[in-house]
C-alpha atoms as a PDB file:
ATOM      1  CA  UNK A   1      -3.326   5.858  -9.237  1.00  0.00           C
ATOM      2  CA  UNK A   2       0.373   4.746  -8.440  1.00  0.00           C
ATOM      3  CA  UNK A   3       2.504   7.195  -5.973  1.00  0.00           C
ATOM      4  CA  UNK A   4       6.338   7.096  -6.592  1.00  0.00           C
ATOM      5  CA  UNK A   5       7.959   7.229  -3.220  1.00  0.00           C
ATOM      6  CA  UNK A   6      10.217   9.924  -2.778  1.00  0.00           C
ATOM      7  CA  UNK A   7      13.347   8.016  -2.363  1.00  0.00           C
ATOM      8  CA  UNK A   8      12.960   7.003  -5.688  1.00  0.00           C
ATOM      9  CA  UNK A   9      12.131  10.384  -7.471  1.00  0.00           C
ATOM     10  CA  UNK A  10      15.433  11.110  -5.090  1.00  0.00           C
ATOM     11  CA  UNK A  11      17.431   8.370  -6.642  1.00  0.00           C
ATOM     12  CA  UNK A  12      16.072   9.145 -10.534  1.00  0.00           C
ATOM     13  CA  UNK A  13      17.636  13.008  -9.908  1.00  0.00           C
ATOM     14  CA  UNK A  14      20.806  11.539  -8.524  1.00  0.00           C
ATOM     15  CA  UNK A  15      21.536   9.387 -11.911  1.00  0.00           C
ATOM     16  CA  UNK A  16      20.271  11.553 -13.938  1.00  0.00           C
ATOM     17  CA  UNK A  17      22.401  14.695 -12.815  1.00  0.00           C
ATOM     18  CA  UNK A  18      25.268  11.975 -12.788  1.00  0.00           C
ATOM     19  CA  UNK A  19      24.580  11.376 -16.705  1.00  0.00           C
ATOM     20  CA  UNK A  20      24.685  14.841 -17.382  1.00  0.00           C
ATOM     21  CA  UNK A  21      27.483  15.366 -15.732  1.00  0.00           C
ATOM     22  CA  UNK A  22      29.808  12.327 -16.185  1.00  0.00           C
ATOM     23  CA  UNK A  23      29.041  12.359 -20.187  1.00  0.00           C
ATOM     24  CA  UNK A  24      29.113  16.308 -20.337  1.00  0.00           C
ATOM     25  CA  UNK A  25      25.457  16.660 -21.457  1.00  0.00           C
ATOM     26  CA  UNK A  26      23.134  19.878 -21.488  1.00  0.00           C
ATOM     27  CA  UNK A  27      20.373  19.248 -18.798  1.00  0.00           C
ATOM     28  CA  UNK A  28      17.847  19.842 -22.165  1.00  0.00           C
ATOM     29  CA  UNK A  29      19.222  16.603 -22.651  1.00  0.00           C
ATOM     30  CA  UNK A  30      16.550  15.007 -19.964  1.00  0.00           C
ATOM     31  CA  UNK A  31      13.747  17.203 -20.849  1.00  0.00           C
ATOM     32  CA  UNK A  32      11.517  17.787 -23.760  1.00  0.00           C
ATOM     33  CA  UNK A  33       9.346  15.342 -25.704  1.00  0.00           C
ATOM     34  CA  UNK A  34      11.926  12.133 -27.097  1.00  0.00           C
ATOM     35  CA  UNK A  35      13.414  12.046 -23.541  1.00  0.00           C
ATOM     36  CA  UNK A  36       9.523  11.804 -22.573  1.00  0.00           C
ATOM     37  CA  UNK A  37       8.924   8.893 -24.967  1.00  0.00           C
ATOM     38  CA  UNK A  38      12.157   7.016 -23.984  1.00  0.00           C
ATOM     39  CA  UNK A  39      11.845   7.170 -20.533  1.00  0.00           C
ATOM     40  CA  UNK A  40       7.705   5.544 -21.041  1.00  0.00           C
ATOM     41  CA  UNK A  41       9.214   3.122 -23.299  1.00  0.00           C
ATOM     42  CA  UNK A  42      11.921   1.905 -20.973  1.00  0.00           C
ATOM     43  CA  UNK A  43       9.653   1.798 -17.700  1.00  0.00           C
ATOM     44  CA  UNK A  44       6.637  -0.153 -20.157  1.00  0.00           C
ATOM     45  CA  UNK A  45       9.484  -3.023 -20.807  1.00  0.00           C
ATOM     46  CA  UNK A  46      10.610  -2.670 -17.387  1.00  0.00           C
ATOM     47  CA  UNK A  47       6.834  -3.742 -15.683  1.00  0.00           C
ATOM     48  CA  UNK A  48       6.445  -6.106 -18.335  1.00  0.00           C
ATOM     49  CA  UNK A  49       9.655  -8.095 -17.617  1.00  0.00           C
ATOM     50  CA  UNK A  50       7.900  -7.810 -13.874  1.00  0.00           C
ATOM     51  CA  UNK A  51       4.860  -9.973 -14.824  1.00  0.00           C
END
């Protein structure tokens, strides 16, 4: 099993609190199911343009 390093979990907060705050989101926003989906859609591409 893969262990993200906790600079990066660090790092995902950072931009994500910046996204809710710079575009004047609710944090719901970033949680629940679609936000799920796109975020394992978006990090599939991203290890596939790694190969």
């Amino acid at each position: 099993s893969y262990s993200v390093p906790r600079e990066s979990k660090d790092a995902l907060t950072d931009a994500l609190t910046q996204f809710i705050i710079l575009n004047n989101r609710p944090f719901e926003t970033v949680n629940g199911e679609g936000f799920t989906n796109l975020i394992n859609i978006v990090l599939t591409i991203g290890c596939g343009l790694l190969d």
